[in-house]
C-alpha atoms as a PDB file:
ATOM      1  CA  UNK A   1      51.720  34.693-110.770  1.00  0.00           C
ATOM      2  CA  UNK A   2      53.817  33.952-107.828  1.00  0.00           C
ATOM      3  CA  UNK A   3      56.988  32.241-108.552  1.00  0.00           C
ATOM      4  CA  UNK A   4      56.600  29.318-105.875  1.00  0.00           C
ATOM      5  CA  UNK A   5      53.503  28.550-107.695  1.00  0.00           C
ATOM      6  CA  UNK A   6      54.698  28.643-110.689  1.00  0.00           C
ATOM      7  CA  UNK A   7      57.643  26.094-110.546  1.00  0.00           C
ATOM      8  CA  UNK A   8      55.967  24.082-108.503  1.00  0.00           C
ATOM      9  CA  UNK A   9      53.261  23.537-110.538  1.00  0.00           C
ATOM     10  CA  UNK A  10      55.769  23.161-113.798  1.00  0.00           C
ATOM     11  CA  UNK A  11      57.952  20.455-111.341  1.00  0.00           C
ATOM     12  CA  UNK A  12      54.896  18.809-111.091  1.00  0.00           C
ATOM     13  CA  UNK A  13      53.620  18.571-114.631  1.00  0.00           C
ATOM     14  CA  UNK A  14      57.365  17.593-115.300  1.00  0.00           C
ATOM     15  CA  UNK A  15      57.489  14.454-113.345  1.00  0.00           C
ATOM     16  CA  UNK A  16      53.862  13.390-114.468  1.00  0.00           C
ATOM     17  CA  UNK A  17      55.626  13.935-117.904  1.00  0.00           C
ATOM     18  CA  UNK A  18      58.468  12.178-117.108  1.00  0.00           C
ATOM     19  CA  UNK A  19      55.911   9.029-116.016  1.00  0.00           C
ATOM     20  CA  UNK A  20      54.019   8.970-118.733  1.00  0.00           C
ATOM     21  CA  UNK A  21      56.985   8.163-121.036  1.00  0.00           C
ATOM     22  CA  UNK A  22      57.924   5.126-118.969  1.00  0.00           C
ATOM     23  CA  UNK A  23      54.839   3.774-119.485  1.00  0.00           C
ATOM     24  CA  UNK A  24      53.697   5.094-123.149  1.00  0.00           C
ATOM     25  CA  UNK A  25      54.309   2.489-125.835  1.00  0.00           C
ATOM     26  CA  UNK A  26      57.837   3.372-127.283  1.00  0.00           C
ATOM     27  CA  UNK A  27      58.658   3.006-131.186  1.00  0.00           C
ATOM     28  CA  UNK A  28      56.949   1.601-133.876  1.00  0.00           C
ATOM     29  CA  UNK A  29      53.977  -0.482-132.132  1.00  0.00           C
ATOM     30  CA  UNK A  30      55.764  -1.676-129.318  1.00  0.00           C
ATOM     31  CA  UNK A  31      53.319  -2.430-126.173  1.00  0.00           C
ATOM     32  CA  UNK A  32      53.115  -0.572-122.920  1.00  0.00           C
ATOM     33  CA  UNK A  33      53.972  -2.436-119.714  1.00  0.00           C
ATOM     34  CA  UNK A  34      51.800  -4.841-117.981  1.00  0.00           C
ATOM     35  CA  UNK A  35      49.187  -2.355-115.902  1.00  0.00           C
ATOM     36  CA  UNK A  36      48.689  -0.335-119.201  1.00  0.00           C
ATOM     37  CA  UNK A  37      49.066  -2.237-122.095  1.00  0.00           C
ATOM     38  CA  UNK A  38      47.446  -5.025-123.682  1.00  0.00           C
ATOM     39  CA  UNK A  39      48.135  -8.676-124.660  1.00  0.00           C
ATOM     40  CA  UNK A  40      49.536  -9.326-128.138  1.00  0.00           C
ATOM     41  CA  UNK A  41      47.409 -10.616-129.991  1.00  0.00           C
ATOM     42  CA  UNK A  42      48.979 -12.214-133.300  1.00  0.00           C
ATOM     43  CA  UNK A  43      46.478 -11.444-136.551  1.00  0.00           C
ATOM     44  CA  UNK A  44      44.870 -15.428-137.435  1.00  0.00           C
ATOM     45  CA  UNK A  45      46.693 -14.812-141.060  1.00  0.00           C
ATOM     46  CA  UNK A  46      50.110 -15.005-138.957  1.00  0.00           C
ATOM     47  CA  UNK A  47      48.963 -17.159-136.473  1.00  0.00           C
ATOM     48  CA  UNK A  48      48.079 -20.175-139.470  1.00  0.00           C
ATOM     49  CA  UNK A  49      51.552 -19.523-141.432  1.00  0.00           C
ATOM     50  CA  UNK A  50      53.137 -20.373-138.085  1.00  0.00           C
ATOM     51  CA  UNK A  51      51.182 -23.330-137.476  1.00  0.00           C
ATOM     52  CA  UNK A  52      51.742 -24.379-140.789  1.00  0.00           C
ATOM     53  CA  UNK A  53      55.525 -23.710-140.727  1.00  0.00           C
ATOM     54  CA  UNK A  54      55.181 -25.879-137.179  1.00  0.00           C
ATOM     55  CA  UNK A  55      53.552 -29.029-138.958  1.00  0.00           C
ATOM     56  CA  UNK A  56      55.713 -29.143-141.740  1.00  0.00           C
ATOM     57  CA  UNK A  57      58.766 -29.116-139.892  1.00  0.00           C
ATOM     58  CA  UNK A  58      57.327 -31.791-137.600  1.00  0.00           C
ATOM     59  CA  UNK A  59      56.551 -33.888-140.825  1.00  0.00           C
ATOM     60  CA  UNK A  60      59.581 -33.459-142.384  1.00  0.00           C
ATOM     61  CA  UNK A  61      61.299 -34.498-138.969  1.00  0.00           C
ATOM     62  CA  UNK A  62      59.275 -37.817-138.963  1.00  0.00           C
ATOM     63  CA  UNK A  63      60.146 -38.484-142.331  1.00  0.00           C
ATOM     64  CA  UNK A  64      63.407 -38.452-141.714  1.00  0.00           C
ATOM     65  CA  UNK A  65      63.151 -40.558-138.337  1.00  0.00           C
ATOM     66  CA  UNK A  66      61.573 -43.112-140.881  1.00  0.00           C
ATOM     67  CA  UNK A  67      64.130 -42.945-143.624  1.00  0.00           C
ATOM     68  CA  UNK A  68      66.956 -43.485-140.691  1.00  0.00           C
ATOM     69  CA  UNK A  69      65.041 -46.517-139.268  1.00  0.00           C
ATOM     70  CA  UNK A  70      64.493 -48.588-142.790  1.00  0.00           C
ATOM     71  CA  UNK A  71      67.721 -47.334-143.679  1.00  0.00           C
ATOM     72  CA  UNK A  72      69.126 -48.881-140.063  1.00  0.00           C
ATOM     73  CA  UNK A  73      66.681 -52.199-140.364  1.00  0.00           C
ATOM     74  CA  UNK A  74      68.494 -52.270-144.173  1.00  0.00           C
ATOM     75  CA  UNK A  75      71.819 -52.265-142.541  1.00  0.00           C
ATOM     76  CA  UNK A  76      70.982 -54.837-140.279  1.00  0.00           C
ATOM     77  CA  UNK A  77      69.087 -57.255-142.439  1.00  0.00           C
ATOM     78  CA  UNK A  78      72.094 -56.911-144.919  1.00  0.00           C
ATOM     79  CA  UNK A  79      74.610 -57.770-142.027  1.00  0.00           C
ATOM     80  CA  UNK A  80      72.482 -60.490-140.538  1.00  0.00           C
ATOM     81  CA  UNK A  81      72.168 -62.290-143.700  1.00  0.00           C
ATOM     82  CA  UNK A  82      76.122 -61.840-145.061  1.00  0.00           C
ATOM     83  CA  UNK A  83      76.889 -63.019-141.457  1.00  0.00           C
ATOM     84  CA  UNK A  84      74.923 -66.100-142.197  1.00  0.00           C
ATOM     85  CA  UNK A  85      76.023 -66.751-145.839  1.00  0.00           C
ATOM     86  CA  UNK A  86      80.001 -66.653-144.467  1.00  0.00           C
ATOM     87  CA  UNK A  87      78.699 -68.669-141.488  1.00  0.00           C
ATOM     88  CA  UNK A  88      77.685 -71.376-144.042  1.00  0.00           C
END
């Protein structure tokens, strides 16, 4: 085989090498870029803990918001009416 040939033809099957890594999917399930890959697509197991996670943080939030506000209207009823009964 001529030797022109020959590393040409090895140049070439090393750069089509060399771009095929940069676009194969690298470690342990990690997606290839956007023209090759695919969207991630969370399993509906996952996707329901999340949620789940996601509604009881927001109920635990508003609980709180209400605790602070009777708590705040307590404050304020109490101070009202001492106000008054020194006022008297």
């Amino acid at each position: 085989m001529n030797d022109k040939v020959f590393y040409t033809s090895a140049a070439v099957v090393a750069i089509l090498m060399i771009a095929l890594s940069l676009v194969w999917p690298q470690g342990l399930g990690t997606r290839s870029p956007a023209p090759f890959g695919h969207e991630v697509v969370l399993p509906d197991v996952v996707r329901a803990q999340r949620e789940k996670a996601d509604r009881d943080a927001k109920r635990k939030a508003e609980q709180a918001a209400e605790r602070a506000a009777k708590a705040q209207a307590a404050t304020e009823a109490s101070a009202s009416s001492t106000s008054s009964a020194s006022a008297q």
